[in-house]
Protein backbone atom coordinates (compact mmCIF):
# COMPACT_ATOMS: atom_id res chain seq x y z
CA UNK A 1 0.00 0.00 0.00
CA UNK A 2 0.78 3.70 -0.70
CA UNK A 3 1.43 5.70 2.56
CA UNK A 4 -0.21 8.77 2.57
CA UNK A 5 1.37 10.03 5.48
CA UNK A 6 4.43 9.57 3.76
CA UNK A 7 3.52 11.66 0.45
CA UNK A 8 2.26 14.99 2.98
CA UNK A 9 4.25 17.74 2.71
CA UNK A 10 6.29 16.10 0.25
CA UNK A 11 7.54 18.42 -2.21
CA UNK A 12 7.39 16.38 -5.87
CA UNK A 13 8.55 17.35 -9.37
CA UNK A 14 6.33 15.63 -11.82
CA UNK A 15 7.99 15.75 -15.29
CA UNK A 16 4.64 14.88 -18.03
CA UNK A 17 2.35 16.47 -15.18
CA UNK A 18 -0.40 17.30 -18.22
CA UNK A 19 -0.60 13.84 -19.73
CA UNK A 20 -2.64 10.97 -19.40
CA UNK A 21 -0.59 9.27 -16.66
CA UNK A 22 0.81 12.58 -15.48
CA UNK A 23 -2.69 14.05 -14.73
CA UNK A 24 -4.01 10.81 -12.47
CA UNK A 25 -0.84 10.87 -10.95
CA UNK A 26 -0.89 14.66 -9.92
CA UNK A 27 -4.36 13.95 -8.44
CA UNK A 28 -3.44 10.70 -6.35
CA UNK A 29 -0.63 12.93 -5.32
CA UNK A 30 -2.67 16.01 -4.26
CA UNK A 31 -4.98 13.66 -2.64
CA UNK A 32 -2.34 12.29 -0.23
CA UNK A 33 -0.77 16.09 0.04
CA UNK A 34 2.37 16.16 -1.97
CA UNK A 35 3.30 19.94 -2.70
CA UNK A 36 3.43 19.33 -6.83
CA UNK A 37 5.36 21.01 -9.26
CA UNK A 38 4.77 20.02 -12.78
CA UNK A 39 7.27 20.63 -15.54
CA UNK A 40 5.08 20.06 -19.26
CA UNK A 41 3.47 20.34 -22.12
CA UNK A 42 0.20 21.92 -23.16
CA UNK A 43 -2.03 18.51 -23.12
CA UNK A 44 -2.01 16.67 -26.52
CA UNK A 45 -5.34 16.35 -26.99
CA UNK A 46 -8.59 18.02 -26.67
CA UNK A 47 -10.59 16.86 -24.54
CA UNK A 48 -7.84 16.23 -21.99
CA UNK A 49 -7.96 14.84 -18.62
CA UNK A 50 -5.31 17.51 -16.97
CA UNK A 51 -7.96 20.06 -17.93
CA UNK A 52 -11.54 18.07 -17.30
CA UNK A 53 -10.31 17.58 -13.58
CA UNK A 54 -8.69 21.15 -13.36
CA UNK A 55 -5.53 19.63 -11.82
CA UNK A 56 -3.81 22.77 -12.75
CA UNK A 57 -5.52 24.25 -9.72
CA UNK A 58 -3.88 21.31 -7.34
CA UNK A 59 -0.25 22.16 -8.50
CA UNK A 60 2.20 24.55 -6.18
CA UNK A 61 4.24 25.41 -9.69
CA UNK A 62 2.38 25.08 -13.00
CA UNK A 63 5.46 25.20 -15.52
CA UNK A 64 4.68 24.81 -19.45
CA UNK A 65 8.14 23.93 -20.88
CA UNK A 66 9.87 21.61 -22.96
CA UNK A 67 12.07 18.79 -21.24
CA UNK A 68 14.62 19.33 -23.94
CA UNK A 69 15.14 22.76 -22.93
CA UNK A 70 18.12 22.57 -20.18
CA UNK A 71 17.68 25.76 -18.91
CA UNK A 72 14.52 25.99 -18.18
CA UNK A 73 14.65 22.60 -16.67
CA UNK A 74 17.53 23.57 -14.50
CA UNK A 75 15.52 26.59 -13.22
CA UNK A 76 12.39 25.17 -12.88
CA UNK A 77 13.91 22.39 -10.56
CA UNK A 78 15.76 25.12 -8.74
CA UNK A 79 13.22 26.71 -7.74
CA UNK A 80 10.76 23.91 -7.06
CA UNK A 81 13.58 22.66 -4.92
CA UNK A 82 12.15 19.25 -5.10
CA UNK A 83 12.96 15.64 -2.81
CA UNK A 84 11.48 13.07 -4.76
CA UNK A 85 11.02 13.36 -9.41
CA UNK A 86 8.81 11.53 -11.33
CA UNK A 87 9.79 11.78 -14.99
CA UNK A 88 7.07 10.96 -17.48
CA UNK A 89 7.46 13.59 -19.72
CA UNK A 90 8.40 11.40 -23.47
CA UNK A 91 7.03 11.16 -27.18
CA UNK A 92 5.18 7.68 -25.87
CA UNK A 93 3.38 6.68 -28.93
CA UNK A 94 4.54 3.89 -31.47
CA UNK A 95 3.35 4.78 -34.45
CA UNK A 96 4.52 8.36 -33.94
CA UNK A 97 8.03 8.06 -33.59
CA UNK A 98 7.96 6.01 -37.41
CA UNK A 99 6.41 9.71 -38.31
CA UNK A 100 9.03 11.38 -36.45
CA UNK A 101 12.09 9.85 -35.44
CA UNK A 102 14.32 12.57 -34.34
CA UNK A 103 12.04 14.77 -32.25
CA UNK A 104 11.34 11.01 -30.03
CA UNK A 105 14.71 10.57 -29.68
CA UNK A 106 15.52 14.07 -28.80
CA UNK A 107 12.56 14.15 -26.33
CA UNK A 108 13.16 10.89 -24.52
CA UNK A 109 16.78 10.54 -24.82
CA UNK A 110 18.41 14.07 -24.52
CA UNK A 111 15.16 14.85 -22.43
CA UNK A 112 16.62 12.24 -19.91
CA UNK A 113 19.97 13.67 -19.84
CA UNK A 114 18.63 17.07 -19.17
CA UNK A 115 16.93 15.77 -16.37
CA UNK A 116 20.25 13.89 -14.69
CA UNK A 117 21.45 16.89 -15.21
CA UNK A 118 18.75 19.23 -13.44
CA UNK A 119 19.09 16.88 -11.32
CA UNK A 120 22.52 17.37 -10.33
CA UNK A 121 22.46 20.15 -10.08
CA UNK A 122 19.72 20.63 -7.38
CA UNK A 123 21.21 19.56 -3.49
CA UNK A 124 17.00 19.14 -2.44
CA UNK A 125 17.00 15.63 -4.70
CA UNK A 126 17.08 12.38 -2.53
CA UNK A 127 14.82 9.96 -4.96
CA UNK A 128 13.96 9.52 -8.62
CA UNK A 129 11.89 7.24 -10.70
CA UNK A 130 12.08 7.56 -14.44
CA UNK A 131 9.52 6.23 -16.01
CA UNK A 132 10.10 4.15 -19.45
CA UNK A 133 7.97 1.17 -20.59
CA UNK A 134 7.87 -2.63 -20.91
CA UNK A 135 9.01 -1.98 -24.71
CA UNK A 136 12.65 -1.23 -24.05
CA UNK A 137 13.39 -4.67 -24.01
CA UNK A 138 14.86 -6.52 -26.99
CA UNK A 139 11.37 -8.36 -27.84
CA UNK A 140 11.71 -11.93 -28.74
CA UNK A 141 8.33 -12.37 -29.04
CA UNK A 142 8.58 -15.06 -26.05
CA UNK A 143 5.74 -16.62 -24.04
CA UNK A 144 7.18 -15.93 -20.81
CA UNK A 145 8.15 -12.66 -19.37
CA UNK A 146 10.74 -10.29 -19.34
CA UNK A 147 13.00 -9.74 -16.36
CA UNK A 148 14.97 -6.30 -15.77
CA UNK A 149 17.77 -8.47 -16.24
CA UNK A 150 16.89 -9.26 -20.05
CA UNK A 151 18.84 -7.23 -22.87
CA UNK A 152 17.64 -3.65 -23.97
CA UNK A 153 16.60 -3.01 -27.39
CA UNK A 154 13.73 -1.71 -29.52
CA UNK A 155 12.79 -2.47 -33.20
CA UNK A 156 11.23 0.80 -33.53
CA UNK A 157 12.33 4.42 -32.55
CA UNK A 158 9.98 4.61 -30.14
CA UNK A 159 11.02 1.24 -27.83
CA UNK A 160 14.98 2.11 -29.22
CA UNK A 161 14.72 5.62 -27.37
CA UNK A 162 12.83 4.10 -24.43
CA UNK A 163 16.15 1.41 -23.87
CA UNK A 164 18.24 4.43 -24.44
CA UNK A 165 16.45 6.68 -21.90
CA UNK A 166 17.32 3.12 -19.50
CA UNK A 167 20.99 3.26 -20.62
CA UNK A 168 21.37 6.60 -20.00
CA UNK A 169 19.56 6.38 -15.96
CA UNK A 170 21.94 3.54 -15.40
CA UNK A 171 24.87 5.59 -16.36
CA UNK A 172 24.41 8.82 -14.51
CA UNK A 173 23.28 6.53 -11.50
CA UNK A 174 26.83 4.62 -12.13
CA UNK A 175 29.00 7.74 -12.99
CA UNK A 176 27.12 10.66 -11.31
CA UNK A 177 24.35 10.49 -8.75
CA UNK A 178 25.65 7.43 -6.10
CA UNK A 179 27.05 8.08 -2.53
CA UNK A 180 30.13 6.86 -3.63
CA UNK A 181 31.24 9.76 -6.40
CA UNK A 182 30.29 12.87 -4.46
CA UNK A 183 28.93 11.69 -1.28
CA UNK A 184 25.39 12.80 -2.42
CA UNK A 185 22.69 9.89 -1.48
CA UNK A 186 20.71 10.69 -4.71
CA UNK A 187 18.36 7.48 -4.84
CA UNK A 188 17.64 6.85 -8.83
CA UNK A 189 15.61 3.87 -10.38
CA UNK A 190 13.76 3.29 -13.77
CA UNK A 191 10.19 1.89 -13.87
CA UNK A 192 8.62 -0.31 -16.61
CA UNK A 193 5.02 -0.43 -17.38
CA UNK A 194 3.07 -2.71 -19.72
CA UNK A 195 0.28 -1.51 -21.36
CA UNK A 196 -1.40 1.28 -19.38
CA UNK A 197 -5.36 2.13 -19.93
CA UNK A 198 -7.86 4.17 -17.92
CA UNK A 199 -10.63 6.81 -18.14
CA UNK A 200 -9.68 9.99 -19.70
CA UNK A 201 -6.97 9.02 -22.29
CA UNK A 202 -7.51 10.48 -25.62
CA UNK A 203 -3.69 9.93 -27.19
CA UNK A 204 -4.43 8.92 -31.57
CA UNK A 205 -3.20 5.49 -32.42
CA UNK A 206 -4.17 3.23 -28.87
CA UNK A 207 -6.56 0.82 -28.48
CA UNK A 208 -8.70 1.81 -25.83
CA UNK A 209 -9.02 5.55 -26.76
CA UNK A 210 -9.04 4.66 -30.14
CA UNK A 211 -12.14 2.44 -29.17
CA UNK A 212 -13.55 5.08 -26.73
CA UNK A 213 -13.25 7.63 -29.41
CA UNK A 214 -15.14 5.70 -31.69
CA UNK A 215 -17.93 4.88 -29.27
CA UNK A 216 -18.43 8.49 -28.10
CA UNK A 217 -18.79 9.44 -32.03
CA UNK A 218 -20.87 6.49 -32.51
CA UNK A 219 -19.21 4.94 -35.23
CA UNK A 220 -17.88 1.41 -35.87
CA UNK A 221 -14.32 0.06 -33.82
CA UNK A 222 -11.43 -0.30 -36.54
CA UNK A 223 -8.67 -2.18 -35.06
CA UNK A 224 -4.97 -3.00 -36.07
CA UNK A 225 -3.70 -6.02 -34.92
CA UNK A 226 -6.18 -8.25 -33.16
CA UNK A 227 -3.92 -11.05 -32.48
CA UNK A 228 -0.93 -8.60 -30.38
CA UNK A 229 -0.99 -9.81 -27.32
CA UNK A 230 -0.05 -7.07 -24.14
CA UNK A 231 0.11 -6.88 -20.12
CA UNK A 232 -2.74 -4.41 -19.89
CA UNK A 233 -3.43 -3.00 -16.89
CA UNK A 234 -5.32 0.03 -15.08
CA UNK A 235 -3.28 3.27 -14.95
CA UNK A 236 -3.46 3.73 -11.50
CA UNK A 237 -1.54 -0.12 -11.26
CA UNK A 238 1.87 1.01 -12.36
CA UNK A 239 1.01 4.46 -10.53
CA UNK A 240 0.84 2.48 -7.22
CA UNK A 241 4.44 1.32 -8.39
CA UNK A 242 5.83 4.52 -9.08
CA UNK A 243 4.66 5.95 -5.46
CA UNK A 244 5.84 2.44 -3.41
CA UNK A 245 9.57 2.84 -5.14
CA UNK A 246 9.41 6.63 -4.50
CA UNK A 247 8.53 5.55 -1.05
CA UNK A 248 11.21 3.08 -1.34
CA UNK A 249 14.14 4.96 -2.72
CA UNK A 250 13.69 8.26 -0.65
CA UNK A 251 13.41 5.73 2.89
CA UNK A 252 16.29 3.18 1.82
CA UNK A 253 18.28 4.79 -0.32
CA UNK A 254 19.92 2.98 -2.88
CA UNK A 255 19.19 -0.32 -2.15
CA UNK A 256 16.62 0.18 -4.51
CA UNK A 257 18.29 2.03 -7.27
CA UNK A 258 17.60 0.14 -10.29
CA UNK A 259 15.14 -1.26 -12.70
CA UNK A 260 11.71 -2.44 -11.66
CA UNK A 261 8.86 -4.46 -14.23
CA UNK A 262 4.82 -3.26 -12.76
CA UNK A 263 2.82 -5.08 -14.95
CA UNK A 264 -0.41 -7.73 -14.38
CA UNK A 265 -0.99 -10.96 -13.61
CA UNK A 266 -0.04 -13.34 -16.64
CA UNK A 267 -3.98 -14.25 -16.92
CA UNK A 268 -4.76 -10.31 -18.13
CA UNK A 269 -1.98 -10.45 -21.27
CA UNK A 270 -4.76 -10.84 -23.63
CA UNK A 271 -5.54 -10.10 -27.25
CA UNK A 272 -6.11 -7.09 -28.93
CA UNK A 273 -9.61 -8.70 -30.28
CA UNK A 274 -10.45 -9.67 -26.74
CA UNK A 275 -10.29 -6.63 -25.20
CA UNK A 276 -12.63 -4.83 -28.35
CA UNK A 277 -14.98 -7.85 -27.61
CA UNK A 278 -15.24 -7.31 -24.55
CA UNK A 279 -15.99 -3.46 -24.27
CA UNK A 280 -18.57 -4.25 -27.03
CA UNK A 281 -20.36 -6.51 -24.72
CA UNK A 282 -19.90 -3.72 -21.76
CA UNK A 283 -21.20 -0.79 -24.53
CA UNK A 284 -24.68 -1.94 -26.28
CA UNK A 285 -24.54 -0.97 -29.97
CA UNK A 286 -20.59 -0.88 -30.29
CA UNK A 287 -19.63 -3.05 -33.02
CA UNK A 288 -15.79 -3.29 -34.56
CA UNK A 289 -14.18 -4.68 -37.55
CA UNK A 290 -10.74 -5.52 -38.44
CA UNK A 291 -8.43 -3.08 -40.34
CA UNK A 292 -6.14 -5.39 -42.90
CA UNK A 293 -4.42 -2.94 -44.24
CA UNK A 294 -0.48 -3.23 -44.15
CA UNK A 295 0.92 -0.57 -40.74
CA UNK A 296 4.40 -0.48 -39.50
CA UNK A 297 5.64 -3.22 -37.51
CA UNK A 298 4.38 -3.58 -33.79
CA UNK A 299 5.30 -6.48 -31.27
CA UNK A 300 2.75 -9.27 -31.70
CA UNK A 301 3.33 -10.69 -28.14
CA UNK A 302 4.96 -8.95 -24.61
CA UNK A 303 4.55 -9.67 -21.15
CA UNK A 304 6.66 -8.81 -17.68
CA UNK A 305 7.94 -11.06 -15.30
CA UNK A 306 6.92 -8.56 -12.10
CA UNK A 307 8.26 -10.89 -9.87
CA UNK A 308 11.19 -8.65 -8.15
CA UNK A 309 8.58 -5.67 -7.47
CA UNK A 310 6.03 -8.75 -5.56
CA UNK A 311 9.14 -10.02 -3.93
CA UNK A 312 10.70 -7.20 -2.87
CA UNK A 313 8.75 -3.75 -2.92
CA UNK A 314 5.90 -6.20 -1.73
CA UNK A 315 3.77 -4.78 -4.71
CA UNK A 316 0.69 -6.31 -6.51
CA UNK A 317 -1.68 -5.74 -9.42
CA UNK A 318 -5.19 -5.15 -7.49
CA UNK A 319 -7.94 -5.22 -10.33
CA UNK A 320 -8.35 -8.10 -13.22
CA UNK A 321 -9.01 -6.67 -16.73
CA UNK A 322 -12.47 -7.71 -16.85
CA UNK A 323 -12.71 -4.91 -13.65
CA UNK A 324 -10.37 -2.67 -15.23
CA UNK A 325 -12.02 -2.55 -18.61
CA UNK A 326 -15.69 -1.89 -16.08
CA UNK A 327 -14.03 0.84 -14.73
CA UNK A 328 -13.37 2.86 -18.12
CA UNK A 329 -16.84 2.24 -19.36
CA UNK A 330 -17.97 4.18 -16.21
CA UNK A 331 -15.49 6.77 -16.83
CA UNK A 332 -17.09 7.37 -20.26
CA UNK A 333 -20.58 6.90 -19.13
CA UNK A 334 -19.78 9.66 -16.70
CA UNK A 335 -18.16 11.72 -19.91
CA UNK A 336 -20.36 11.11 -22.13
CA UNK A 337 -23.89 12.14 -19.02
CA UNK A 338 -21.18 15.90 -18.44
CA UNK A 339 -20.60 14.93 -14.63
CA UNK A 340 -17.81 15.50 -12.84
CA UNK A 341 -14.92 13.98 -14.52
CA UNK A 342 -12.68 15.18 -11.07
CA UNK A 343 -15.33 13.19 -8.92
CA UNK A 344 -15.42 10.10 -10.69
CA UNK A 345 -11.60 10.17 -11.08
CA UNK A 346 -11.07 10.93 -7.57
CA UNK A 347 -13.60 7.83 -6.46
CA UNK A 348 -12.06 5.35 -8.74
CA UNK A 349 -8.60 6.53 -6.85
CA UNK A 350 -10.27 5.94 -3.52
CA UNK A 351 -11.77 2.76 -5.01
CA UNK A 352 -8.11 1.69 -5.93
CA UNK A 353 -6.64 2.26 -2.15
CA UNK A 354 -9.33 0.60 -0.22
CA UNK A 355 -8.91 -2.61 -2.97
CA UNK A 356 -7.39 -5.72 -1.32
């Protein structure tokens, strides 16, 4: 479990603060009373999340920026004078980075260094967590599941720059920010997500927003590749990560400093056609058909091995998919009836604690 007496008063530097993952995060973290600075982007998309639950209005600093600018960076965390950074700011779409190449590398390679270097150069820093993704491993399409042991790699620029972004976290934690170079207990460790879903994502070329979208508009499901397999989970799963190895890191210092897998049980790595099926049965009317069309090359099959994080962060995956997938239809029934998109958010958060 998540302490919340832990996270009060806590002053927190959320790279990504106005993204999908960002803006649930912020709100978990306001909730618990962290002091918040986020360091973003405008939001992607329209709608967004960061501005349905106002979570501008639960930040100390508000700080529109871009991660590759090092100077801004550097005075933003300055300022903030943080103890424990989240870094989600990236370029985290697939399909994307084969459209742009260079700006995903710059973003979530050089975007990393600027932040070991912000870092650095701010004495307030005890504990970091950069967040990458299950897709910086070197995908053999196995039927087991990777360890944080298993080789880096990436056949796309996307998953490349993500095992970069790793590279580069290992090496400033190795050559800069360790007890033993400068006598500075600076606590870093990467986190790897599988695939992340929940209420209020709206990012072009996913699944479930790509599904949502369509159901909202009331038009027919296309999907890509119904036979992918991926460890789906709930957003506020890998979240519960993040905040346990924050806990972790900034308590214990760096006996936790490395890489850590939060994905589901092996029973939710399902299809891509499974999951459509089964929002269609959760949404009368929705309907879906099968794009066959030729699209660059995703991973057909991925899946953690979480078994480190269970072991020793004592950390588990709380709802199924079958629950997970229940909880984003009631996000967009919610959406779609113009409630409170903060309420609901905030109760499925409060749902997620008191889970078992």
């Amino acid at each position: 479990m998540t302490n919340r007496d832990f996270w009060n008063g806590k002053k927190v530097f959320v790279t990504g603060h106005t993204g999908f993952k960002g803006s649930w995060l912020c709100l978990w973290l306001s909730k618990m009373g962290a002091e918040i600075t986020g360091y973003s982007l405008q939001p992607a998309t329209t709608p967004s999340l960061f501005e349905l639950c106002n979570i501008n209005s639960l930040l100390e600093n508000h700080i529109l920026a871009d991660i590759r600018d090092a100077k801004q960076l550097n005075a933003a965390m300055e300022h903030a004078q943080p103890e424990i950074v989240i870094h989600m700011a990236a370029q985290p779409l697939v399909r994307e980075s084969y459209r742009n190449p260079i700006e995903t590398y710059e973003v979530n390679v050089m975007g990393t260094v600027n932040l070991m270097e912000a870092i650095r150069n701010c004495e307030s820093v005890i504990a970091v967590v950069n967040v990458t993704t299950d897709k910086c491993y070197d995908n053999k399409e196995w039927h087991w599941g990777y360890r944080e042991n298993e080789p880096l790699g990436g056949h796309d620029p996307y998953s490349s720059s993500k095992a970069c972004s790793e590279l580069v976290t290992g090496a400033y934690r190795s050559s800069f920010l360790n007890s033993q170079i400068d006598g500075r207990a600076i606590a870093v460790a990467s986190a790897r997500a599988g695939n992340v879903i929940g209420g209020g994502d709206w990012a072009a070329d996913r699944l479930v927003p790509d599904i949502v979208r369509s159901i909202v508009d009331g038009q027919k499901i296309i999907i890509r590749n119904p036979n992918s397999i991926r460890p789906w989970q709930h957003v506020l799963e890998p979240l519960s990560g993040y905040l346990l190895l924050a806990e972790k890191l900034y308590q214990n210092g760096e006996e936790y400093a490395s890489a850590w897998n939060f994905g589901p049980s092996d029973e939710d790595a399902k299809p891509v056609e499974w999951i459509v099926q089964r929002i269609c049965q959760k949404w009368p009317g929705a309907i879906y058909d099968v794009d066959n069309a030729s699209h660059p090359h995703e991973a057909q099959y991925l899946k953690l091995d979480c078994s480190k994080a269970k072991a020793e962060l004592n950390w588990r995956s709380r709802w199924d998919l079958d629950h997970t997938l229940e909880k984003i239809m009631e996000w967009t029934r919610c959406y779609n009836n113009g409630e409170s998109m903060y309420e609901i958010t905030f109760s499925q958060i409060e749902e997620y604690e008191n889970s078992i």
